[in-house]
C-alpha atoms as a PDB file:
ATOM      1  CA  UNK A   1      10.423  -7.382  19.352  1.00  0.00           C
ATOM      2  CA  UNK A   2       9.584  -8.478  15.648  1.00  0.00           C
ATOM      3  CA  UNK A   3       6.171  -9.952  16.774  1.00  0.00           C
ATOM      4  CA  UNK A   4       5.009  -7.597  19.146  1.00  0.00           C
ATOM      5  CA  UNK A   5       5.903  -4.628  16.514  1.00  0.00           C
ATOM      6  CA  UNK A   6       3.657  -7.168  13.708  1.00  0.00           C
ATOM      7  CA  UNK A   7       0.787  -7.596  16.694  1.00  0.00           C
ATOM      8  CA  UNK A   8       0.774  -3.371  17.332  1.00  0.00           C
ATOM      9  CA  UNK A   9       0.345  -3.012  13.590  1.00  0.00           C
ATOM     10  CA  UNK A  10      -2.339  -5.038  13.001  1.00  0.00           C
ATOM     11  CA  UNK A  11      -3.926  -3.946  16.225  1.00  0.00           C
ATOM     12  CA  UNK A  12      -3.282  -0.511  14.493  1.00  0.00           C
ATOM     13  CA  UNK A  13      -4.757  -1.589  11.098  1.00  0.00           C
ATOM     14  CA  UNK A  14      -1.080   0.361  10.001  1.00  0.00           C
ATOM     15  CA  UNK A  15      -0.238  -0.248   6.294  1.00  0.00           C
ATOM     16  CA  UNK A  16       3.243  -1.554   6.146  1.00  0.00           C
ATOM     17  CA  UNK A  17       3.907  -0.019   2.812  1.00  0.00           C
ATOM     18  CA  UNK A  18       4.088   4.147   2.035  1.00  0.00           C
ATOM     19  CA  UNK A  19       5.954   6.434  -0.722  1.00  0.00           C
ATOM     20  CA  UNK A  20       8.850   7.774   0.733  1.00  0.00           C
ATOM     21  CA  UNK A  21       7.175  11.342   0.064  1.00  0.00           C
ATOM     22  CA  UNK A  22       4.671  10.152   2.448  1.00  0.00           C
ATOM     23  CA  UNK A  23       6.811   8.776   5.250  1.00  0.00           C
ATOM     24  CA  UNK A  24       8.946  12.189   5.097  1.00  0.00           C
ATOM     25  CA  UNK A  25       5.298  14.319   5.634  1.00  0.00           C
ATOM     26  CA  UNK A  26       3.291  12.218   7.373  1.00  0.00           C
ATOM     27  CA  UNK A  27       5.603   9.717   9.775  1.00  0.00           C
ATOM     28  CA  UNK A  28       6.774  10.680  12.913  1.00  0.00           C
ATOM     29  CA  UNK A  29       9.055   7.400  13.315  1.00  0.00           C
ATOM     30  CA  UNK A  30      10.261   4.954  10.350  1.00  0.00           C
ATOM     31  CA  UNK A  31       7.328   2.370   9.277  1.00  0.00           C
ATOM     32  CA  UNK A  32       7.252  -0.794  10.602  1.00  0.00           C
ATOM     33  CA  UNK A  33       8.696  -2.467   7.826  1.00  0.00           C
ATOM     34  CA  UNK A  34      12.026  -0.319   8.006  1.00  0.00           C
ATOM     35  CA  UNK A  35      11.686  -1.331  11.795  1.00  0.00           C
ATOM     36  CA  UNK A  36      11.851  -4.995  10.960  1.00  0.00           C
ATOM     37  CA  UNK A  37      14.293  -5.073   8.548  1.00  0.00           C
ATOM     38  CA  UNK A  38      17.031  -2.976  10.700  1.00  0.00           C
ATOM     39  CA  UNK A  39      16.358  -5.506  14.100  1.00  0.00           C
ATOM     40  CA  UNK A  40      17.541  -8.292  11.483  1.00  0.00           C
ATOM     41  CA  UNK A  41      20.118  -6.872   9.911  1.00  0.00           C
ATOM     42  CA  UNK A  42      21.533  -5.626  13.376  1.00  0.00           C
END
């Protein structure tokens, strides 16, 4: 699931990193690097 959310983001051109001002406006779902980090840590 890690890898395929990596491939979709750089098949996206996504940038990983935002403000947290800018996730609450602008996302819809949690950026991929929150998405990463909670499929390690379970």
């Amino acid at each position: 699931m890690i890898e395929a959310l990596k491939i979709l983001s750089k098949e996206n051109k996504a940038f990983p990193y935002a403000s947290k001002i800018k996730i609450f406006f602008d996302y819809t779902h949690p950026p991929i690097t929150q998405r990463i980090e909670k499929l390690n840590n379970g």
